[in-house]
N, C-alpha and C. Protein backbone atom coordinates (compact mmCIF):
# COMPACT_ATOMS: atom_id res chain seq x y z
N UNK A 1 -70.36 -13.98 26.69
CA UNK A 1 -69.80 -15.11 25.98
C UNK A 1 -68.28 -14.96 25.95
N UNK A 2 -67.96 -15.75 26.04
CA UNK A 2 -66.09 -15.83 26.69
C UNK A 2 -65.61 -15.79 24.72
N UNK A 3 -64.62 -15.39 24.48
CA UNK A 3 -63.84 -15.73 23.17
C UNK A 3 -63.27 -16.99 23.12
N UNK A 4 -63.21 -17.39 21.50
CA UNK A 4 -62.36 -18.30 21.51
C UNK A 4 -61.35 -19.03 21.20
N UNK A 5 -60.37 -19.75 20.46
CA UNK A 5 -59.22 -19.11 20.54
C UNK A 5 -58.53 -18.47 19.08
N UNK A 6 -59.96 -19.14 18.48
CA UNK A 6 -59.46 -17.93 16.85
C UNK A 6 -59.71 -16.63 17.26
N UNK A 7 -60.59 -16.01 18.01
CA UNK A 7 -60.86 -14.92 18.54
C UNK A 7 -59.31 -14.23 19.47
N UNK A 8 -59.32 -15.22 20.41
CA UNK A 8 -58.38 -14.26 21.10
C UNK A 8 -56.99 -14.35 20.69
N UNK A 9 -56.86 -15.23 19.43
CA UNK A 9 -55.45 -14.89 18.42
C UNK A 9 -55.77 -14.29 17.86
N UNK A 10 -56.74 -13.63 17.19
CA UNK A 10 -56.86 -12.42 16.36
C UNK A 10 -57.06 -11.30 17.13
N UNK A 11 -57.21 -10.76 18.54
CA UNK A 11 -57.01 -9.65 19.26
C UNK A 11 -55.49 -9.70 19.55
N UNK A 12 -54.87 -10.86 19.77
CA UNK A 12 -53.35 -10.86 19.81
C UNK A 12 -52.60 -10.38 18.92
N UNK A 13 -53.05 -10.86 17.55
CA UNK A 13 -52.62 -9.59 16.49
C UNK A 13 -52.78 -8.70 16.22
N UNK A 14 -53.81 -8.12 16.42
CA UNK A 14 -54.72 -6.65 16.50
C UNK A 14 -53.84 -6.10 17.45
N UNK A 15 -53.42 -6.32 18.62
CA UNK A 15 -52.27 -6.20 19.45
C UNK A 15 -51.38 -5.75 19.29
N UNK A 16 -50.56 -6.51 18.95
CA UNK A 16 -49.45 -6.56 18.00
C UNK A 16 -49.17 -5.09 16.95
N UNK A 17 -50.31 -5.07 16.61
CA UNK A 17 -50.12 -4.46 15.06
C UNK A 17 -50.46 -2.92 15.10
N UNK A 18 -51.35 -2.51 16.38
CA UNK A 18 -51.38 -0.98 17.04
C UNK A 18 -50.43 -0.54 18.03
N UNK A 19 -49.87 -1.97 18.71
CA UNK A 19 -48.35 -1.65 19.04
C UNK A 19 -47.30 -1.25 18.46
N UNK A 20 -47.60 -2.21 17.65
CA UNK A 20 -46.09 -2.04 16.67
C UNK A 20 -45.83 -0.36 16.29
N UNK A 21 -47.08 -0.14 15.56
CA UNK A 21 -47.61 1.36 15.04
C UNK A 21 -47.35 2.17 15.78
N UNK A 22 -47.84 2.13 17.18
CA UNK A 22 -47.79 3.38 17.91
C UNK A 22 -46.40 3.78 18.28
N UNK A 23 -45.44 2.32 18.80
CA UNK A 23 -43.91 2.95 19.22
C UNK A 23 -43.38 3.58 18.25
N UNK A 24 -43.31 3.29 16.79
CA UNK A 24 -42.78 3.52 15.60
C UNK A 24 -43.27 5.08 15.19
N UNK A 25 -45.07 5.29 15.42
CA UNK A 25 -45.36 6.29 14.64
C UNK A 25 -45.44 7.31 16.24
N UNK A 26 -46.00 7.24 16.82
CA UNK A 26 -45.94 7.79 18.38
C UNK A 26 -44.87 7.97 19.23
N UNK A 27 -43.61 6.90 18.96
CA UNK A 27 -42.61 6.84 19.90
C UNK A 27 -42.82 6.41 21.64
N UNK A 28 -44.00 5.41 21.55
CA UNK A 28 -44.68 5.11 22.90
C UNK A 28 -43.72 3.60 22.92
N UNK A 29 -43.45 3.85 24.52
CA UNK A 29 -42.46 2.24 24.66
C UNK A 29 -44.07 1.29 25.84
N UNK A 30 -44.36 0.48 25.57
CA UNK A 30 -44.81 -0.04 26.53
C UNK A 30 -46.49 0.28 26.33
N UNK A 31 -47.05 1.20 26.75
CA UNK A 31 -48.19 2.09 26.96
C UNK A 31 -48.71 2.80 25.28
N UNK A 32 -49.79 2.45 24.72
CA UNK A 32 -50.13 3.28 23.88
C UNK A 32 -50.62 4.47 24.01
N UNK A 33 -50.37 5.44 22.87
CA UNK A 33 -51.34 7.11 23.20
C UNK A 33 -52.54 6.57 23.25
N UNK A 34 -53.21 8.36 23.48
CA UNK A 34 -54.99 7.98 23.70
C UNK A 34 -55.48 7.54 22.51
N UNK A 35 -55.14 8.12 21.38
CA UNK A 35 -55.38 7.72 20.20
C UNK A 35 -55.15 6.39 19.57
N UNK A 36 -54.42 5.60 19.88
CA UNK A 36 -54.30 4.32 19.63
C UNK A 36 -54.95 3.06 20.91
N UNK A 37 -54.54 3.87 22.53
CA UNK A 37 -55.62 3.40 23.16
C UNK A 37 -56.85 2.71 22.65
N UNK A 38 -57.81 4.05 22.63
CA UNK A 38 -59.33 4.31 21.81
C UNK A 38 -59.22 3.01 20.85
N UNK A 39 -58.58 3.40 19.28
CA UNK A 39 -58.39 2.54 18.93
C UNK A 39 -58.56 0.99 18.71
N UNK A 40 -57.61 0.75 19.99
CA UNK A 40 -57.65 -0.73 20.11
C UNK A 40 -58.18 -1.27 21.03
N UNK A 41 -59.02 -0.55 21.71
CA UNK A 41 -60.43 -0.77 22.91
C UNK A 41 -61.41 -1.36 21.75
N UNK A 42 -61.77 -0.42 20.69
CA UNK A 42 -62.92 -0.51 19.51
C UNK A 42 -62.39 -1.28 18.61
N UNK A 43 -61.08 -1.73 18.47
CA UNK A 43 -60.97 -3.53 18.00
C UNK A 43 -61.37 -4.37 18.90
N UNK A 44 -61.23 -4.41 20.01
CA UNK A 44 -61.33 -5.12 20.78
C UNK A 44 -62.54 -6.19 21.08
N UNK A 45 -63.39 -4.84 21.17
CA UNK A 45 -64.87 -4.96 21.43
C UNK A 45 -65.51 -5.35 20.23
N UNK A 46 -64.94 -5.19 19.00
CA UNK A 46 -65.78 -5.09 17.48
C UNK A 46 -65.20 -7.05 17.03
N UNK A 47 -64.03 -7.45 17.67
CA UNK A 47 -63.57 -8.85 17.62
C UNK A 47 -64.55 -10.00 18.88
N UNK A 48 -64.88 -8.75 19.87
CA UNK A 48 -65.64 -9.88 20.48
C UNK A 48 -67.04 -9.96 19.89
N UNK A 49 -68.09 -9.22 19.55
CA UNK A 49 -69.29 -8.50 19.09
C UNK A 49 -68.83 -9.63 17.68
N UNK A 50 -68.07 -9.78 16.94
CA UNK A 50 -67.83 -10.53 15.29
C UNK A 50 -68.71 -11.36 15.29
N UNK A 51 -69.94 -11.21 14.11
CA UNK A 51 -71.14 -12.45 14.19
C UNK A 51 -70.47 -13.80 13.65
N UNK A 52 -69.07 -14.11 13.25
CA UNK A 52 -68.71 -15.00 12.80
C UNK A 52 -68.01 -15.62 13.89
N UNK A 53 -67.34 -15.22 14.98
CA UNK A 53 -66.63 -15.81 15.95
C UNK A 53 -65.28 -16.88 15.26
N UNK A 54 -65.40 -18.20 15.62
CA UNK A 54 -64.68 -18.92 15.34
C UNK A 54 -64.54 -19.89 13.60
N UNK A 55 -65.16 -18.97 13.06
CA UNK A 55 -65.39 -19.39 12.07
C UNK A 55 -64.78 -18.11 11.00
N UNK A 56 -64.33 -16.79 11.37
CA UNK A 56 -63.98 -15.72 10.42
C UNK A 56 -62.65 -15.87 10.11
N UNK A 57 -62.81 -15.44 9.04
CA UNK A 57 -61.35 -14.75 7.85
C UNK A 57 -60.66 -13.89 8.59
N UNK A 58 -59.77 -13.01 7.96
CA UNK A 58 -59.59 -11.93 8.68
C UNK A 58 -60.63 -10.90 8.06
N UNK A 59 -60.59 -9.83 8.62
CA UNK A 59 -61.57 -8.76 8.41
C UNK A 59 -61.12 -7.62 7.47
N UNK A 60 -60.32 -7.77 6.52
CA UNK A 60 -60.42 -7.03 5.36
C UNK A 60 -60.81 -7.65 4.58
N UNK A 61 -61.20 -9.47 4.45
CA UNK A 61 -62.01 -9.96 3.87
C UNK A 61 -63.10 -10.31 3.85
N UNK A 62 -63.98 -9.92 5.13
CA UNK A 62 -65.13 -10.07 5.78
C UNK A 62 -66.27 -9.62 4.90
N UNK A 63 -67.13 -10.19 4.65
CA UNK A 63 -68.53 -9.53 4.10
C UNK A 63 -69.00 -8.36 4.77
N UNK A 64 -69.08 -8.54 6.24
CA UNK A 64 -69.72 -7.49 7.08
C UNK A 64 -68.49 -6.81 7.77
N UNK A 65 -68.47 -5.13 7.53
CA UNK A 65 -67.48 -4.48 7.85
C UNK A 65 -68.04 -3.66 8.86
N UNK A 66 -67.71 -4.03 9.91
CA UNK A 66 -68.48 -3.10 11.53
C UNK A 66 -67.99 -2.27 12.05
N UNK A 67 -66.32 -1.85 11.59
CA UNK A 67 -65.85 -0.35 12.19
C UNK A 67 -66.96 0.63 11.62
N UNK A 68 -66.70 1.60 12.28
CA UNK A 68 -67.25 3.03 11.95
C UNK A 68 -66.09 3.04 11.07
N UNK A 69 -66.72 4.56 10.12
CA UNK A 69 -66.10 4.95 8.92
C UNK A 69 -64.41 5.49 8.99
N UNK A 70 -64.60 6.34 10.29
CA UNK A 70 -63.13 7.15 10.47
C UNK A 70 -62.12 6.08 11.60
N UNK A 71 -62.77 5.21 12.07
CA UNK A 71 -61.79 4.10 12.35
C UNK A 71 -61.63 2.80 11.62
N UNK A 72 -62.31 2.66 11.02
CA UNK A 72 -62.19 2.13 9.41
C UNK A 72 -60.42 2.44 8.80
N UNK A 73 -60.63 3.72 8.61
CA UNK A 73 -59.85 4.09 8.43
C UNK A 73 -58.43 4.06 8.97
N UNK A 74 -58.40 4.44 10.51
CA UNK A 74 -57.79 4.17 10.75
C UNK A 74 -56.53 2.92 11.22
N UNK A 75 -57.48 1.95 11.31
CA UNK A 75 -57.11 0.78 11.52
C UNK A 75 -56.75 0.17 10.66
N UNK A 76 -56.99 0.48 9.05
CA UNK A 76 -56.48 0.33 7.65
C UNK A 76 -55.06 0.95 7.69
N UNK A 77 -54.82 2.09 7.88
CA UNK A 77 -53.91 2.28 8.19
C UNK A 77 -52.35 2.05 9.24
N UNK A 78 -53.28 1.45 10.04
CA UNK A 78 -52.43 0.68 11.14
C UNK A 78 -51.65 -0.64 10.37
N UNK A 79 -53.02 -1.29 10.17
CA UNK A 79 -52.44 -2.81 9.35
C UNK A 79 -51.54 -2.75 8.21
N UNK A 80 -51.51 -1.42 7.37
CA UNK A 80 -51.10 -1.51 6.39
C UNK A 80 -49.43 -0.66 6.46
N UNK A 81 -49.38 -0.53 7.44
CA UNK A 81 -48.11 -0.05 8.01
C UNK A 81 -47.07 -1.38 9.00
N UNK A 82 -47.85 -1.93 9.87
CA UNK A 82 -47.39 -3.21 10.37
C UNK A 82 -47.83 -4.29 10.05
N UNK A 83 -48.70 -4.72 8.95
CA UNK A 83 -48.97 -5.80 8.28
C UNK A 83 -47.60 -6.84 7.71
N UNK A 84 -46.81 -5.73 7.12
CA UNK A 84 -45.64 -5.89 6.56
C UNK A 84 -44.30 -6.57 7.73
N UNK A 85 -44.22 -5.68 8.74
CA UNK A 85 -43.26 -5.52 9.75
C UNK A 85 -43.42 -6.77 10.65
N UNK A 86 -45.01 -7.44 10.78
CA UNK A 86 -45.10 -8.20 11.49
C UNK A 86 -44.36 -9.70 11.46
N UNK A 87 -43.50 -10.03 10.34
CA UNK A 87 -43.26 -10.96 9.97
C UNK A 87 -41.76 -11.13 10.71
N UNK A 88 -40.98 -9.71 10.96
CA UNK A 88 -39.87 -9.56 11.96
C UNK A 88 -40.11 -9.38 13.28
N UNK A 89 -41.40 -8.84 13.74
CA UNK A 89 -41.80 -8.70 15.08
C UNK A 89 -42.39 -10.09 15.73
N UNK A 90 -43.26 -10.32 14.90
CA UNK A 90 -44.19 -11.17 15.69
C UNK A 90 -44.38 -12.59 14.55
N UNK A 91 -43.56 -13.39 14.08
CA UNK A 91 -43.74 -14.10 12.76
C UNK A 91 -44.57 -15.48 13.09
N UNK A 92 -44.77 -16.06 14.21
CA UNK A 92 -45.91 -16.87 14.31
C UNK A 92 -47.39 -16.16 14.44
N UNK A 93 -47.76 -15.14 14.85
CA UNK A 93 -48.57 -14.17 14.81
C UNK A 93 -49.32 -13.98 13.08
N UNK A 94 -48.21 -13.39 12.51
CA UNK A 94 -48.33 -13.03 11.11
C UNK A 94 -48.63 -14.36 10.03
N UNK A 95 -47.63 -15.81 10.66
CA UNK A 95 -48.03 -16.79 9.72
C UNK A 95 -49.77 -17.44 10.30
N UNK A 96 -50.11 -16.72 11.00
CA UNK A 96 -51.57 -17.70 11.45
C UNK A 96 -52.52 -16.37 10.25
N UNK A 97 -52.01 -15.05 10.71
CA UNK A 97 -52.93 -14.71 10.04
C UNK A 97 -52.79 -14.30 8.38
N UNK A 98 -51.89 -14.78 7.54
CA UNK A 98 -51.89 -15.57 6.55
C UNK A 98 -52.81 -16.55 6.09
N UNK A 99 -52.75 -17.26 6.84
CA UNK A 99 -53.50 -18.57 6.46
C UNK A 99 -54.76 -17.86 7.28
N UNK A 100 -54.77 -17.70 8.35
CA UNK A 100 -56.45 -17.09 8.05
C UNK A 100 -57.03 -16.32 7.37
N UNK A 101 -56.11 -15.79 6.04
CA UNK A 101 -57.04 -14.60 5.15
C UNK A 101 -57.51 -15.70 3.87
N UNK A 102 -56.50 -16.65 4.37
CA UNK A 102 -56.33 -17.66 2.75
C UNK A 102 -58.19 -18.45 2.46
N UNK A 103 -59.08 -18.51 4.21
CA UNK A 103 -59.78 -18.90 4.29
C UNK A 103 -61.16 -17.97 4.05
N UNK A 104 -61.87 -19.07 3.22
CA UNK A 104 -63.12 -17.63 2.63
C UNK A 104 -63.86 -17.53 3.44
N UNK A 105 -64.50 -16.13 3.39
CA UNK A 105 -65.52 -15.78 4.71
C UNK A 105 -67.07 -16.48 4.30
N UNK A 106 -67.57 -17.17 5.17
CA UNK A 106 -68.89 -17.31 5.38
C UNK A 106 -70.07 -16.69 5.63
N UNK A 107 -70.71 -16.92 4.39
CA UNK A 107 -71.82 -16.24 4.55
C UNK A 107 -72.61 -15.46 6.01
N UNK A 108 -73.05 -14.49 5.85
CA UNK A 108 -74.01 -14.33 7.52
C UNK A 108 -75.06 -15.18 7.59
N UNK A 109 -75.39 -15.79 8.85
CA UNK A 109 -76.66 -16.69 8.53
C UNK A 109 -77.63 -15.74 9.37
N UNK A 110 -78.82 -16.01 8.86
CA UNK A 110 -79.64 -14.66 9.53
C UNK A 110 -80.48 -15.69 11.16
């Protein structure tokens, strides 16, 4: 199933936001480490796999939370380091996903 384009603006920020991280906390120009690689492969895949698709919040407001525990983590940490920054880096990026947190998540339908 192809993404669509709430989907592939929210991997654009997911983008964005392990980039931002890695040059800053890694010192990587261009190319992320393996560790942020990894990372943002398993956003990647966890944004296409989203049972909500074109219809989700962002995902710290999500009912259903599908990272694993220690990238959970980590990716909390990512956002919460360039969550902030994104508004000088990337500010049409950051104002979409604003207003997409503003929107409540929908129930799972079984």
């Amino acid at each position: 199933m192809a993404d669509g384009p709430r989907i592939r603006r929210e991997k654009k920020t997911v983008d964005a936001m392990i980039r931002l991280y890695c040059s800053k906390h890694h010192g990587t120009r261009g190319e992320l480490c393996p560790e942020c690689s990894e990372l943002h492969d398993y956003a990647m895949l966890r944004l296409s796999k989203c049972p909500f698709q074109e219809n989700k919040s962002t995902c710290g407001k999500c009912l259903v939370h599908c990272y694993k525990p220690d990238l959970k983590a980590k990716i909390t940490k990512v956002m919460r380091y360039s969550g902030p920054r994104m508004l000088l880096h990337h500010p049409i990026l950051a104002l979409h996903h604003v207003f997409d947190g503003r929107k409540k998540p929908e129930p799972l339908k079984k």
